[in-house]
Protein backbone atom coordinates (compact mmCIF):
# COMPACT_ATOMS: atom_id res chain seq x y z
CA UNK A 1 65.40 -16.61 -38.45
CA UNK A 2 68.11 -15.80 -35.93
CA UNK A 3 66.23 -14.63 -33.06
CA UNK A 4 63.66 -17.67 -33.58
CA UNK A 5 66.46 -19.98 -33.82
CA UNK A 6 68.11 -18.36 -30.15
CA UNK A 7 64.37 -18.38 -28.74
CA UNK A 8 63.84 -22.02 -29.21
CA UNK A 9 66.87 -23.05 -28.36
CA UNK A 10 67.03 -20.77 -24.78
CA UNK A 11 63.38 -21.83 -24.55
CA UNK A 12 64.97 -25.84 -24.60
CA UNK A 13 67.86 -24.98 -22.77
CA UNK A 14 65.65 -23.35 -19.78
CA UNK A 15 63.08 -26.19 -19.82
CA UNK A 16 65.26 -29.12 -20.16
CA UNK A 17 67.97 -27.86 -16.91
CA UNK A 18 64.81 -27.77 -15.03
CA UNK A 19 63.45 -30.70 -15.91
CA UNK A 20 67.16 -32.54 -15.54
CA UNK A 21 67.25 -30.53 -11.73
CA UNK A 22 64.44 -32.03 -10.74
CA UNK A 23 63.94 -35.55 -12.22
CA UNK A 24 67.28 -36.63 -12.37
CA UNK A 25 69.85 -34.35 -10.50
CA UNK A 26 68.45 -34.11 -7.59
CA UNK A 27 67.69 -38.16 -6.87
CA UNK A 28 70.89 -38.86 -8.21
CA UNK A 29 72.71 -36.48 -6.14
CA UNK A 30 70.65 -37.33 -2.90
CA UNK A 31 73.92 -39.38 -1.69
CA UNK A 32 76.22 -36.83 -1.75
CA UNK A 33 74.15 -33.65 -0.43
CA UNK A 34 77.41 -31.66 1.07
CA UNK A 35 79.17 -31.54 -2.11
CA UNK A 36 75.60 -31.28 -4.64
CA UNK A 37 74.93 -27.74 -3.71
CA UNK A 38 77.68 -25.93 -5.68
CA UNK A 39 76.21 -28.11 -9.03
CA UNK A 40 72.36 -27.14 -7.76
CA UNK A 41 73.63 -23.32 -8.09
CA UNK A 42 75.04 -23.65 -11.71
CA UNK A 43 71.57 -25.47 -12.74
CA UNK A 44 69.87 -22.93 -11.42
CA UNK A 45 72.22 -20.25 -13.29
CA UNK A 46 72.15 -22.14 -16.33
CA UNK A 47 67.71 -21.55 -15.97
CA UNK A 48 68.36 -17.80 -15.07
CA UNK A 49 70.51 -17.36 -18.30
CA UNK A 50 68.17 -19.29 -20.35
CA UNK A 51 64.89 -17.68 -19.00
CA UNK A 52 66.41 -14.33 -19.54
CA UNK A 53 67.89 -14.86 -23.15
CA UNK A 54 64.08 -16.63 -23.81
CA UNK A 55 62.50 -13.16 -22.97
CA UNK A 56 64.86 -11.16 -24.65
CA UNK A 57 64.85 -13.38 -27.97
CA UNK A 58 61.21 -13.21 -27.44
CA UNK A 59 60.72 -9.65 -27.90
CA UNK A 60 63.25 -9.15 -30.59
CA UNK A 61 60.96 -12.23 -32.26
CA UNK A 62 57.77 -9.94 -31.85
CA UNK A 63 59.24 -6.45 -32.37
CA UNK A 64 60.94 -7.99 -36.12
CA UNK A 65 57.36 -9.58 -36.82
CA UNK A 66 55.51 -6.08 -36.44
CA UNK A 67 57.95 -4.81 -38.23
CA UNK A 68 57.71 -7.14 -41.30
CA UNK A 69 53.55 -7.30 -41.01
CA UNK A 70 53.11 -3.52 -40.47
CA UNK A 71 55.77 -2.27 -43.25
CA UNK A 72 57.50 -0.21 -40.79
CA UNK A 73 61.02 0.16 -39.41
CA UNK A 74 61.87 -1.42 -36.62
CA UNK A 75 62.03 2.25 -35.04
CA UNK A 76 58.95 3.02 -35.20
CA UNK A 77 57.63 -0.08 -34.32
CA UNK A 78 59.73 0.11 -31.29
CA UNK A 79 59.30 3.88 -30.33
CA UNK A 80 55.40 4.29 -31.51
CA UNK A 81 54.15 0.98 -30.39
CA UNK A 82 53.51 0.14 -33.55
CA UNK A 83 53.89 -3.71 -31.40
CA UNK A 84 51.19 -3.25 -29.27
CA UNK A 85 48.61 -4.20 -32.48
CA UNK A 86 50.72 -7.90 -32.99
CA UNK A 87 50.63 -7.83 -29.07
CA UNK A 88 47.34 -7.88 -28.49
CA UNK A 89 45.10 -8.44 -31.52
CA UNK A 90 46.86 -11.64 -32.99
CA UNK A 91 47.42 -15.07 -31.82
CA UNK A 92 51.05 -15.14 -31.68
CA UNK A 93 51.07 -12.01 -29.27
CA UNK A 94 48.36 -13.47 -26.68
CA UNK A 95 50.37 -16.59 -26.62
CA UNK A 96 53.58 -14.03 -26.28
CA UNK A 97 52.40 -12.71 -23.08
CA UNK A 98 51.35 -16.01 -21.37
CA UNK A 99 54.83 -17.05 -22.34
CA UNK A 100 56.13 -14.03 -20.61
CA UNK A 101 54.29 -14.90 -17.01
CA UNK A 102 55.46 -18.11 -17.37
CA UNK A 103 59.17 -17.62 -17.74
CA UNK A 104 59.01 -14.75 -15.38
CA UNK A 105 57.15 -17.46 -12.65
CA UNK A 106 59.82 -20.15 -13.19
CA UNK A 107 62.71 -17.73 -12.21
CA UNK A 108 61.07 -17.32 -8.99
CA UNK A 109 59.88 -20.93 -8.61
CA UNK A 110 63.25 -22.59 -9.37
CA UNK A 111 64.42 -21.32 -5.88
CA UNK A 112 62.04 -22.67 -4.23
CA UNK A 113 62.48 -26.84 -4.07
CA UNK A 114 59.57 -27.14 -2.57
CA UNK A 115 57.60 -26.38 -6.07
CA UNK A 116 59.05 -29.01 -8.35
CA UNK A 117 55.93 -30.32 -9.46
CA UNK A 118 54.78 -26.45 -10.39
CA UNK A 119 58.54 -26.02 -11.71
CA UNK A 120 57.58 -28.76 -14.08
CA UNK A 121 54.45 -27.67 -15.15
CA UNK A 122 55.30 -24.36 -16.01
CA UNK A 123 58.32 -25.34 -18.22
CA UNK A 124 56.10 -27.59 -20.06
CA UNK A 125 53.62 -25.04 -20.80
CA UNK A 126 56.53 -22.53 -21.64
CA UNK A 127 58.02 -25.14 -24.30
CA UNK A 128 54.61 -26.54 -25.54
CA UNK A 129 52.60 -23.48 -26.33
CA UNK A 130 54.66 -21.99 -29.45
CA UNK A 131 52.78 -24.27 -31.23
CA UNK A 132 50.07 -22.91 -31.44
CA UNK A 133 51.46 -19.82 -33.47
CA UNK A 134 53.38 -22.54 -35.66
CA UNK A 135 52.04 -24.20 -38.66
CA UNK A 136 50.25 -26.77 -36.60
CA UNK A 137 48.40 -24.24 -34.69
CA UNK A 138 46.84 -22.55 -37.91
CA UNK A 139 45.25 -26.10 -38.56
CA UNK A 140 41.58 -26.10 -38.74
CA UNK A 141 39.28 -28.82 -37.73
CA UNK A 142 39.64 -32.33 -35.97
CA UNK A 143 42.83 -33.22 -38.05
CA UNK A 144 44.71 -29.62 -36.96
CA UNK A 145 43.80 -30.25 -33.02
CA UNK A 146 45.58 -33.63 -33.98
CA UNK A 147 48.75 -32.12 -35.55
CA UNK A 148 48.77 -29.07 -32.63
CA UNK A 149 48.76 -32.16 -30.29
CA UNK A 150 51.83 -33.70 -32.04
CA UNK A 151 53.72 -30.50 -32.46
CA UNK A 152 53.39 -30.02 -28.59
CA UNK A 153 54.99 -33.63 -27.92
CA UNK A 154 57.60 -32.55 -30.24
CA UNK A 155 58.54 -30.11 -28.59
CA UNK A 156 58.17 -31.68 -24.63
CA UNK A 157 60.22 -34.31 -26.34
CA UNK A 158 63.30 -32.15 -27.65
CA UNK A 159 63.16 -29.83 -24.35
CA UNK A 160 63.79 -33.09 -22.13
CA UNK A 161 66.64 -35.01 -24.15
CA UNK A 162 68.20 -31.81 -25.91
CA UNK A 163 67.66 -29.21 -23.79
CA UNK A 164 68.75 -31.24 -20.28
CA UNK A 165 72.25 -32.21 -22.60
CA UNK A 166 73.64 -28.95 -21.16
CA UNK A 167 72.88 -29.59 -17.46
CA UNK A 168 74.00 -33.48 -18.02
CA UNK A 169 77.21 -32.54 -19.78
CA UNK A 170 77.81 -30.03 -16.41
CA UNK A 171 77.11 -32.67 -14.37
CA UNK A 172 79.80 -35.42 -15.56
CA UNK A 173 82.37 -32.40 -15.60
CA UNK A 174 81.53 -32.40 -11.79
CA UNK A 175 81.69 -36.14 -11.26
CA UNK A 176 85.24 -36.14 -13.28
CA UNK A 177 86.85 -33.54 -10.52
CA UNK A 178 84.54 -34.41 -7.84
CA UNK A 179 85.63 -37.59 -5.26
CA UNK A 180 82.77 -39.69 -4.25
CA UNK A 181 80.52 -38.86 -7.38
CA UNK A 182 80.78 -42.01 -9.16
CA UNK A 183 77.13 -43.42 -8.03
CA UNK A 184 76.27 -40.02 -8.80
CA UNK A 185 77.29 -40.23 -12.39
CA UNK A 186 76.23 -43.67 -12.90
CA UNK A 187 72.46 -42.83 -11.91
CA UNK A 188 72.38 -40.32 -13.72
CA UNK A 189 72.95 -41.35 -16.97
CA UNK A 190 71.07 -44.38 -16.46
CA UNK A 191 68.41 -42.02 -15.79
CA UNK A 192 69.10 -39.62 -18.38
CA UNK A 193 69.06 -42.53 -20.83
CA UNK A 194 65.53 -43.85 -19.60
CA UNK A 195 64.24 -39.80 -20.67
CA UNK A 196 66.65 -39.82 -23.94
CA UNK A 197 64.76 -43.48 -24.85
CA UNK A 198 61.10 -41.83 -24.43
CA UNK A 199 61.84 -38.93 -25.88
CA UNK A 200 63.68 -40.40 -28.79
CA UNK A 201 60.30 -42.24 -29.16
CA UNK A 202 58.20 -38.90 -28.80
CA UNK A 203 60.42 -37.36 -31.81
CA UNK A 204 59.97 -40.26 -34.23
CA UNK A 205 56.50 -40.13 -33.84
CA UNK A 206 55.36 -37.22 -33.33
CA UNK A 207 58.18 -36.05 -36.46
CA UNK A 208 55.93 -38.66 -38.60
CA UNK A 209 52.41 -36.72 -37.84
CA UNK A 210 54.17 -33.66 -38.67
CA UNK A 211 55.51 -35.19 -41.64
CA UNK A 212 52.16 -36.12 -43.07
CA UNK A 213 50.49 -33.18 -42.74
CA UNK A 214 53.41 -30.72 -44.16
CA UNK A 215 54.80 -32.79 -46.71
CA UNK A 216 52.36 -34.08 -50.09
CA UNK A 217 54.48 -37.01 -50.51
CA UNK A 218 58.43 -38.39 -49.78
CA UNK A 219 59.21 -36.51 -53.09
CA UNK A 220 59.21 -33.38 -51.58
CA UNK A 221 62.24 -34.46 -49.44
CA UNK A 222 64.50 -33.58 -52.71
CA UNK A 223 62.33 -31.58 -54.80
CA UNK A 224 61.05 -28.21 -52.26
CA UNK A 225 63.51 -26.59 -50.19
CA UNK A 226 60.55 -26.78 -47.22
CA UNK A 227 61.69 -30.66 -47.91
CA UNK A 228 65.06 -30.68 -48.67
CA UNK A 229 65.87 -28.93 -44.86
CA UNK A 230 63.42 -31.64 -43.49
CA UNK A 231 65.86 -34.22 -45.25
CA UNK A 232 69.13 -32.65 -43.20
CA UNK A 233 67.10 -32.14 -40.09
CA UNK A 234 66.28 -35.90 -40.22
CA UNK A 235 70.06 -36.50 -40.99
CA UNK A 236 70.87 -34.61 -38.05
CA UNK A 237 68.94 -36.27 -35.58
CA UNK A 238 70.17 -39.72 -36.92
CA UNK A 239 73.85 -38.44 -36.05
CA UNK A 240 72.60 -37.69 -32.75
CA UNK A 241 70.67 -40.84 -31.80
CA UNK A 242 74.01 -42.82 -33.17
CA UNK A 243 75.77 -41.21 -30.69
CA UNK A 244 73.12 -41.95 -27.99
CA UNK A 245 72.92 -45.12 -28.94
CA UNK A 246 76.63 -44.95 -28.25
CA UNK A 247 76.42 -43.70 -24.81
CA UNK A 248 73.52 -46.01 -23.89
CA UNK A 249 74.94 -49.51 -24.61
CA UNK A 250 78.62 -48.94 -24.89
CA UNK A 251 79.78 -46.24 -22.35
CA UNK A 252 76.72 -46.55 -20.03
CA UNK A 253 77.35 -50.01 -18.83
CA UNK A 254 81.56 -49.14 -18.67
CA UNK A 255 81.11 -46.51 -15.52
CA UNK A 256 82.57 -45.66 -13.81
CA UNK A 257 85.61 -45.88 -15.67
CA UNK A 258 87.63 -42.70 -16.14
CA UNK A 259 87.60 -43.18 -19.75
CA UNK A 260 84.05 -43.93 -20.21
CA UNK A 261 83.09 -40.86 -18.09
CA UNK A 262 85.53 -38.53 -20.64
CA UNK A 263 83.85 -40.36 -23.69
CA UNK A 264 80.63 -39.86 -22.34
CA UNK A 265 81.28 -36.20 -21.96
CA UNK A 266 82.50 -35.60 -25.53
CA UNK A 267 80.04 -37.43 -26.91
CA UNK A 268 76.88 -34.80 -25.29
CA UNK A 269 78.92 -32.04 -25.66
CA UNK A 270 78.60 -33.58 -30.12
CA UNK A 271 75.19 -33.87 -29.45
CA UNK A 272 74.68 -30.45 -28.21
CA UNK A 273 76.61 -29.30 -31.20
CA UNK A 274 73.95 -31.15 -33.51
CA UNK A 275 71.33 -30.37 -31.27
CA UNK A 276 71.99 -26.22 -32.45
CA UNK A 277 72.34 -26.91 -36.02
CA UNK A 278 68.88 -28.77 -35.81
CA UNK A 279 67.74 -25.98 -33.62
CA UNK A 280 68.48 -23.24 -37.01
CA UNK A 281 66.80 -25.58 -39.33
CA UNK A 282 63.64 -25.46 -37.21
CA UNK A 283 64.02 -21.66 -36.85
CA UNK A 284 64.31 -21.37 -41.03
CA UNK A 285 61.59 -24.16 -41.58
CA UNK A 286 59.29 -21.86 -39.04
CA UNK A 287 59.18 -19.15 -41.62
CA UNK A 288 58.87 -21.07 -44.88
CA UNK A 289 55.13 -22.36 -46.15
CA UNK A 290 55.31 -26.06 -45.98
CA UNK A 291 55.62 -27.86 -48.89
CA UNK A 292 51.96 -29.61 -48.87
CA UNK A 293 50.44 -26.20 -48.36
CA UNK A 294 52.21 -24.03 -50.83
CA UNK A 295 49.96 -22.26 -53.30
CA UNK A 296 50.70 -20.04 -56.29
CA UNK A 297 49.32 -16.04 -55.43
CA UNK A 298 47.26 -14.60 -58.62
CA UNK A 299 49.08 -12.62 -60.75
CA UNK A 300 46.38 -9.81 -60.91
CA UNK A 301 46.53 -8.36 -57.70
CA UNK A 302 47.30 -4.77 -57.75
CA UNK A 303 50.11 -3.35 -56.39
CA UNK A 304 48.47 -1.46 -53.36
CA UNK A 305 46.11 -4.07 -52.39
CA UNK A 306 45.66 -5.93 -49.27
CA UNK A 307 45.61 -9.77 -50.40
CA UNK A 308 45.25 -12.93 -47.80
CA UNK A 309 44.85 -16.38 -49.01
CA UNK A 310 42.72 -18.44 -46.48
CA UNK A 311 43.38 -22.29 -46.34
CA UNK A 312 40.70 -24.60 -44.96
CA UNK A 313 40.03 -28.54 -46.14
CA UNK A 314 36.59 -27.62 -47.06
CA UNK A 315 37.16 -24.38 -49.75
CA UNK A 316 39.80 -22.03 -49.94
CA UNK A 317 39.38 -18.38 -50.06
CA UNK A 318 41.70 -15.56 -52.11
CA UNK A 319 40.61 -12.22 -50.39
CA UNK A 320 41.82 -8.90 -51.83
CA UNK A 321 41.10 -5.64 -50.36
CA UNK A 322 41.89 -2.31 -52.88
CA UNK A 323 43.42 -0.16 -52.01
CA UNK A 324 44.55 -1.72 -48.85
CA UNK A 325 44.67 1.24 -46.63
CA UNK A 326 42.55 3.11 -44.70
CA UNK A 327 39.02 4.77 -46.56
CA UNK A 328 36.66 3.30 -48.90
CA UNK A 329 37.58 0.01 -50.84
CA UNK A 330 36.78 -2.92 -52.74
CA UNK A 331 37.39 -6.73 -51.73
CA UNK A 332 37.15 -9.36 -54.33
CA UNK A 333 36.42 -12.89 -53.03
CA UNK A 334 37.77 -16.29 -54.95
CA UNK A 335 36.68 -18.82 -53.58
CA UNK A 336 37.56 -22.17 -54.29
CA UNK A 337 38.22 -25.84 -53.86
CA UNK A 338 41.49 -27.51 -52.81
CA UNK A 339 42.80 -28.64 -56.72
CA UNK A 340 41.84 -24.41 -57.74
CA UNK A 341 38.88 -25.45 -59.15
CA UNK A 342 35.51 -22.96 -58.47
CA UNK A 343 33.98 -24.19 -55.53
CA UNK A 344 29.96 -23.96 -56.13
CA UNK A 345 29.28 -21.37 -53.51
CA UNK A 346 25.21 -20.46 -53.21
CA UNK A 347 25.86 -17.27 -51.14
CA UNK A 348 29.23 -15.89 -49.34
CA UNK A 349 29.07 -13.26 -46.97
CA UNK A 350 32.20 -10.79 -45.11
CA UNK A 351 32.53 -9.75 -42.02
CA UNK A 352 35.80 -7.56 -41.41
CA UNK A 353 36.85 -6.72 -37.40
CA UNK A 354 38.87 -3.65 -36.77
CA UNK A 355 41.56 -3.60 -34.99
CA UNK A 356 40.63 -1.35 -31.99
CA UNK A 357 38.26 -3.30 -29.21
CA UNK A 358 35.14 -2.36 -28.96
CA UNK A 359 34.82 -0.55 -32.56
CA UNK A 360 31.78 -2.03 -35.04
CA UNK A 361 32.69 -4.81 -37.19
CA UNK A 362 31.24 -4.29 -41.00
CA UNK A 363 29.28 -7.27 -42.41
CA UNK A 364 28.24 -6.93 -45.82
CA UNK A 365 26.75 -9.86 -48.18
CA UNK A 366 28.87 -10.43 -51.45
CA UNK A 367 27.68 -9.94 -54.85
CA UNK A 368 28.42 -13.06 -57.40
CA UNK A 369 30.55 -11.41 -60.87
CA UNK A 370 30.62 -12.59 -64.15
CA UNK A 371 34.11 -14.07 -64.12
CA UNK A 372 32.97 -16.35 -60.53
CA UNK A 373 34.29 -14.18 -57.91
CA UNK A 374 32.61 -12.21 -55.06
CA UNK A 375 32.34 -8.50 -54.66
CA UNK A 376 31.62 -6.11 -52.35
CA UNK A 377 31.98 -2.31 -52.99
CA UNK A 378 32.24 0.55 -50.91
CA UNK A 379 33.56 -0.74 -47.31
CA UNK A 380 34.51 1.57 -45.01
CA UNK A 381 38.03 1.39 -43.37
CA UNK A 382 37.98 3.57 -40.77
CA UNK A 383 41.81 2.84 -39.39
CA UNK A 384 44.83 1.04 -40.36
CA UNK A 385 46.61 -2.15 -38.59
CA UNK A 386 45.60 -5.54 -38.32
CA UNK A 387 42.00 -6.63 -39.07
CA UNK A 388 40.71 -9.65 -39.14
CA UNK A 389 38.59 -10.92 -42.35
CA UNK A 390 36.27 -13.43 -42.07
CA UNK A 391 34.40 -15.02 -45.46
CA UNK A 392 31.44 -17.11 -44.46
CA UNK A 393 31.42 -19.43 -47.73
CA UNK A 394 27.12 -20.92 -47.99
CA UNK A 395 27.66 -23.84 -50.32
CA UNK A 396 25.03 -25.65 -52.53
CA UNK A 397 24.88 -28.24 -49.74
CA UNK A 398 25.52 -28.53 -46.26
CA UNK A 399 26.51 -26.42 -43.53
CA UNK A 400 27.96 -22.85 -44.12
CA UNK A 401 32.20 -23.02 -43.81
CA UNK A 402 33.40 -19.93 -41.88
CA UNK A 403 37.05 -18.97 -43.09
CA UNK A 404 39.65 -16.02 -41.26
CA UNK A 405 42.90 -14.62 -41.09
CA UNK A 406 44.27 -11.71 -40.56
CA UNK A 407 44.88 -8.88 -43.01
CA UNK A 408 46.98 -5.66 -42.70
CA UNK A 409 45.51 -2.04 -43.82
CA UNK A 410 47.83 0.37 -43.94
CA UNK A 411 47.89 3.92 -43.21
């Protein structure tokens, strides 16, 4: 939870300062060029603190999740690349290594004015693309590309208003010491207030899509503890858009008054404040199952098995490989509807995908048991780590519903 909770908010921090450099700093500052180039420098190593802290809260992020998938110490996962597997065969490590390129390009680019438009881009991209390793990303169908779309708006959203807080907050310190900077400070904000506005707009709506799909009902909001942080995250961000709403129609129209400019200070240096603790809720709510999607695990699974529940809005698959190690084992398909009931299947069929590239994938058609489920005896693991299993689910009518995930065999 920690090192997600630092990633997101030095991913924010990085791609809000840019953003704030280039659409509002910079114009606002255009009047006073001689005296704008010592603030350009501490935006730019604001980015270079943020970039770095992103990459190495990245790989702390990916070296605890090997960990925690693989069963191993972080030791081993870090001296017998026991990462490279959740580097390179899983979702969240491809997107890990765009994200890597990216931050890497923007501390190059950002010294280079001439790229804004690329600078802006590329921390967009950067922000945007952890969700498609969140819950919105493991989404299927029409309705998950929807919710992937609306988790990447949050997030553009919160990197403009709360992660450009920092490089706002730096520049009204200037404009307090600096003579001639009034103007400066008074575009600014108005500026920064136009962005807080849209994004403020981007949040409530985009926190509403997300709402619907990870929540069953408003209940939840007092009776799960998925719903109960969702409740204090959405008290947070009141507190904070009282206190824009502060800035925006009380101290905005007072500058450039001393005492509106110290006000206006304290008050994004608050919102920063509740920015983080909104920041740590995410990070916890990242690693809990929503509440609309929780679902009990069968009690008969043995203890060395490999088990994976697979969630789709057509059927619903319980896969459980024994043992769940390397050799010859047994998976045990239930497959059924979204209320648990048995979902009339005709004929289901596995496919399982090693882990190494280029080895054979095993395909093997399920046999129907007495109690409902699907078996299929004698499969051949030929190496541990992180295979993917895919159940192709035939049903009694229509079209044939393919559903994966990943699954870990163990040594």
């Amino acid at each position: 939870m920690l090192a997600r909770g630092v990633h997101i908010a030095a991913t924010l921090l990085a791609c809000g300062t840019i953003a704030f450099a280039v659409i509002i700093a910079e114009p606002a500052g255009a009047k006073v060029r001689a005296s704008f180039a010592a603030l350009r420098h501490q935006l730019t190593v604001l980015t270079w603190f943020a970039l770095a802290l992103t990459i190495l809260s990245g790989a702390a992020w990916l070296v605890l999740l090997a960990s925690d998938i693989l069963g191993a110490s972080i030791t081993d996962v870090c001296l017998h690349g026991g990462a490279w597997p959740v580097l390179f065969d899983t979702r969240f490590g491809l997107v890990w290594c765009v994200r890597l390129v990216l931050a890497l390009l923007l501390g190059v680019l950002i010294c280079q004015p001439a790229t804004r438009g690329l600078q802006l881009a590329a921390a967009a991209a950067l922000i945007a693309l952890p969700a498609l390793v969140g819950h919105a990303g493991a989404s299927p169908g029409m309705a998950g590309n929807f919710h992937l779309v609306s988790d990447m708006v949050h997030l553009l959203a919160a990197g403009a208003w709360l992660g450009g807080l920092p490089a706002f907050a730096l520049l009204l310190a200037r404009a307090r010491s600096e003579p001639g900077w009034d103007d400066v400070a008074v575009t600014a904000t108005r500026r920064f207030s136009v962005v807080g506005i849209l994004s403020v707009g981007g949040l409530l709506a985009s926190g509403l899509t997300n709402s619907w799909y990870l929540l069953s009902g408003p209940r939840d909001l007092v009776t799960t503890d998925y719903g109960r942080l969702v409740a204090l995250k959405i008290g947070l961000f009141a507190a904070m858009v009282t206190l824009a709403a502060v800035n925006r129609f009380y101290l905005t129209p007072r500058l450039p008054e001393r005492s509106a400019l110290r006000a206006l200070l304290r008050n994004s240096i608050a919102e920063i404040g509740l920015g983080l603790c909104v920041v740590l809720f995410v990070a916890i709510l990242g690693t809990l199952p929503p509440a609309a999607h929780i679902h009990p695990t069968p009690a008969d699974i043995p203890p060395n098995a490999a088990f994976v529940h697979i969630h789709a809005p057509e059927a619903m698959a319980d896969v459980t490989v024994d043992p769940g190690r390397a050799g010859t084992a047994q998976v045990t398909i239930r497959v059924v509807r979204e209320d648990f009931s048995r979902f009339p299947a005709k004929d289901v069929r596995l496919v399982l995908e090693p882990p190494s590239p280029g080895s054979r994938k095993l395909e093997r058609d399920a046999i129907e048991q007495s109690d409902g489920s699907w078996g299929v005896n004698g499969i051949p693991l030929a190496e541990a780590g992180i295979w993917t299993v895919r159940v192709i689910v035939t049903p009694s009518k229509g079209e044939p519903i393919p559903l994966d995930a990943p699954i870990v065999i163990e040594r």
